[in-house]
Protein backbone atom coordinates (compact mmCIF):
# COMPACT_ATOMS: atom_id res chain seq x y z
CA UNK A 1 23.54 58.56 29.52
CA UNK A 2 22.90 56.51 32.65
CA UNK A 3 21.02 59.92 34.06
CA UNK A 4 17.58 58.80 31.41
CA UNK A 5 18.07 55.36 32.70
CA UNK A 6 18.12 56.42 36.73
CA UNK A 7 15.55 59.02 36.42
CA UNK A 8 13.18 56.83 33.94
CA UNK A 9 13.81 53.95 36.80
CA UNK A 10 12.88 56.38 39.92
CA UNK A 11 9.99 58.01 37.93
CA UNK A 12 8.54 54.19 36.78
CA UNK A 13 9.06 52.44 40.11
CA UNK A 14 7.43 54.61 42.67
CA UNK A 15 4.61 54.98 40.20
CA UNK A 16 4.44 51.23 40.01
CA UNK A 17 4.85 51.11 44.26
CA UNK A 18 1.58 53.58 44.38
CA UNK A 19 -0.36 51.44 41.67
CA UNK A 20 0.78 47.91 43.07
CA UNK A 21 1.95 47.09 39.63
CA UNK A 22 3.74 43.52 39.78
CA UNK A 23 5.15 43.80 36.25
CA UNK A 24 7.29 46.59 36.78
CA UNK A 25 10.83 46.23 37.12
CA UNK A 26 14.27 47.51 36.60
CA UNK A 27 14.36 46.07 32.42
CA UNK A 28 10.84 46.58 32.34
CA UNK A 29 9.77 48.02 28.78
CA UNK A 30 8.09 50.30 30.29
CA UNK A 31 11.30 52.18 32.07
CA UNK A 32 13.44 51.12 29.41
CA UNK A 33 11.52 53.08 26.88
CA UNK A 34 11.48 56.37 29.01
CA UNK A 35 15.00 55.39 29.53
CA UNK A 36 15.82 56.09 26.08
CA UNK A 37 13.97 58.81 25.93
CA UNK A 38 15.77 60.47 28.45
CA UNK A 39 19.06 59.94 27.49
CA UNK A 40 18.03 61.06 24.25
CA UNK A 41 16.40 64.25 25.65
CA UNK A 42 19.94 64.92 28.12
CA UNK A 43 22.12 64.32 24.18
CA UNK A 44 19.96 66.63 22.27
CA UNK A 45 20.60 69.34 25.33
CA UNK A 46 24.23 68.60 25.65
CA UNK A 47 24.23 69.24 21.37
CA UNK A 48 22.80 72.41 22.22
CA UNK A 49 25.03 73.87 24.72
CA UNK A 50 28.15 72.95 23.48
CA UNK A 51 29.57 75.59 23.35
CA UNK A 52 28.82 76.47 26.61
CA UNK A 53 29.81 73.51 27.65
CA UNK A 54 33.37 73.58 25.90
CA UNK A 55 33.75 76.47 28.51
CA UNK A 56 32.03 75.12 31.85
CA UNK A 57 32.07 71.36 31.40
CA UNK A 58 34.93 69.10 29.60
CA UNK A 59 32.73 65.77 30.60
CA UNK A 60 30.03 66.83 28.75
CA UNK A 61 29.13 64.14 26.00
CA UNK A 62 28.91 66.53 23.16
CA UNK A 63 32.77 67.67 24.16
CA UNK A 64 34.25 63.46 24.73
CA UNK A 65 32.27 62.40 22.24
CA UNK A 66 32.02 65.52 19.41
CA UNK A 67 30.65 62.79 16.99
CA UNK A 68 27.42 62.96 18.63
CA UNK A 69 26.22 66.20 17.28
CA UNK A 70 25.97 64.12 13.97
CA UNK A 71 25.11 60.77 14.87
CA UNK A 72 21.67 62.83 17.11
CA UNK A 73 19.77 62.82 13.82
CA UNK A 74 20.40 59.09 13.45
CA UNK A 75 19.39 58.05 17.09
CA UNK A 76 16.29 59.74 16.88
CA UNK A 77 15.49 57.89 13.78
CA UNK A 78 16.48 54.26 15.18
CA UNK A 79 14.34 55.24 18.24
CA UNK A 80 11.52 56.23 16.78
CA UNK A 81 11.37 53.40 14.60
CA UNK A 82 12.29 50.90 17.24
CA UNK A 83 9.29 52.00 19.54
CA UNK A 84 6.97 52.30 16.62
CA UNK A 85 7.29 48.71 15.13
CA UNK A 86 8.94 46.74 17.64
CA UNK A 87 7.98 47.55 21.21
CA UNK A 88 4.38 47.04 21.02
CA UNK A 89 3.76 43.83 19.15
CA UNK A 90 2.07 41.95 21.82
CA UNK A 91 2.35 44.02 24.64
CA UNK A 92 -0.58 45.17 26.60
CA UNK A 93 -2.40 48.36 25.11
CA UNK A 94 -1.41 50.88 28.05
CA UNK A 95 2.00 49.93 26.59
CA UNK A 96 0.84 50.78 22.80
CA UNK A 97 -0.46 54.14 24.24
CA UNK A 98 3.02 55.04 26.28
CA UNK A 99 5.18 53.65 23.40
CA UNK A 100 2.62 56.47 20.86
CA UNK A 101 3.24 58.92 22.88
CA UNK A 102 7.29 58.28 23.67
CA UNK A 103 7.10 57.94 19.17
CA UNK A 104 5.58 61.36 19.35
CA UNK A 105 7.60 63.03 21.77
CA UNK A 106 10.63 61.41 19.60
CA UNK A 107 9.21 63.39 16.51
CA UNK A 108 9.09 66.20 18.58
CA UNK A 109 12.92 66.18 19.49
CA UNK A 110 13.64 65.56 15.97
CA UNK A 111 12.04 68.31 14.64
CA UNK A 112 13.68 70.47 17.49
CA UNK A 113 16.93 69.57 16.38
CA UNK A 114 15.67 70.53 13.11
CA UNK A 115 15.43 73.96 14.25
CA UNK A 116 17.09 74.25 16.94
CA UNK A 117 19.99 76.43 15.03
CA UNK A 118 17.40 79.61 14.51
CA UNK A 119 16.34 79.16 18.69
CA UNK A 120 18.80 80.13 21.37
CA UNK A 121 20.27 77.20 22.98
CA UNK A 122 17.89 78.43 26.40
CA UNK A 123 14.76 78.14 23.89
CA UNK A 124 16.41 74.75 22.58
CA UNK A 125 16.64 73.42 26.44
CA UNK A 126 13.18 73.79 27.48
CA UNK A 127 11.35 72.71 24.51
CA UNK A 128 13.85 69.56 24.91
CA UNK A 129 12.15 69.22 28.05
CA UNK A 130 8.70 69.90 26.78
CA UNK A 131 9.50 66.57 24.75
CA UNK A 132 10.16 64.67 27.26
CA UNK A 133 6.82 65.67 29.37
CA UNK A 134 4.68 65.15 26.53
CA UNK A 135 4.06 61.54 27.18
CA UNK A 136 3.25 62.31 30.92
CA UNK A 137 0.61 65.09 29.65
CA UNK A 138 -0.84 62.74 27.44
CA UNK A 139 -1.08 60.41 29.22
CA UNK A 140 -2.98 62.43 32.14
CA UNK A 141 -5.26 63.70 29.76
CA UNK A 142 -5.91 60.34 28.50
CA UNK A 143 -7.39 59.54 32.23
């Protein structure tokens, strides 16, 4: 689960080098909620392909931790509601508009692993993905 965290850090602090942004950091909410997103996005993929992965890859999380595939359903919830309530009380309103959007693409994993049993686990992958680049999309069409 550390992947979300590195590639939400990498993603947030060279955009925050470009923009100059002295609030950024390492625990920053801003990384921190793409963090979780991430991670979330890599479990929901690793749910999907475990079967595949029984094969190809004992480390995956869905094969050390089987519990997982259960517990998703309930991680997307506590997520959701977590960024929807408690991240943006007093926080600045670009962070209300990432923490929306991060909500949204949360709802969109969740229904995903809704249906995810009548899609192919390929289908499952990439719309996974799609998830997690919906808050970048919205937030370049917000611009």
């Amino acid at each position: 689960l550390i992947c979300g965290y590195l590639f939400a850090l990498g993603c947030s602090l060279s955009v925050s080098f470009h923009t100059v942004d002295s609030n950024a950091g390492p625990l920053s909410p801003d990384v921190m909620l793409m963090a979780l997103l991430f991670a979330l996005n890599c479990v929901a993929i690793a749910c999907y392909e475990r079967e595949t992965d029984a094969a190809t890859d004992p480390n995956s999380i869905s094969q050390t931790w089987p519990g997982i595939v259960r517990m998703y359903p309930a991680l997307l919830v506590t997520f959701g509601v977590f960024a929807a309530i408690i991240v943006p009380r007093g926080i600045h309103p670009e962070m209300i508009f990432l923490t929306a959007a991060v909500t949204l693409s949360t709802a969109f994993l969740a229904a995903l692993h809704v249906f995810a049993r009548r899609l192919t686990p390929e289908l499952s992958r990439v719309l996974a993905d799609v998830a997690v680049a919906l808050p970048i999309v919205l937030l370049i069409a917000r611009a």
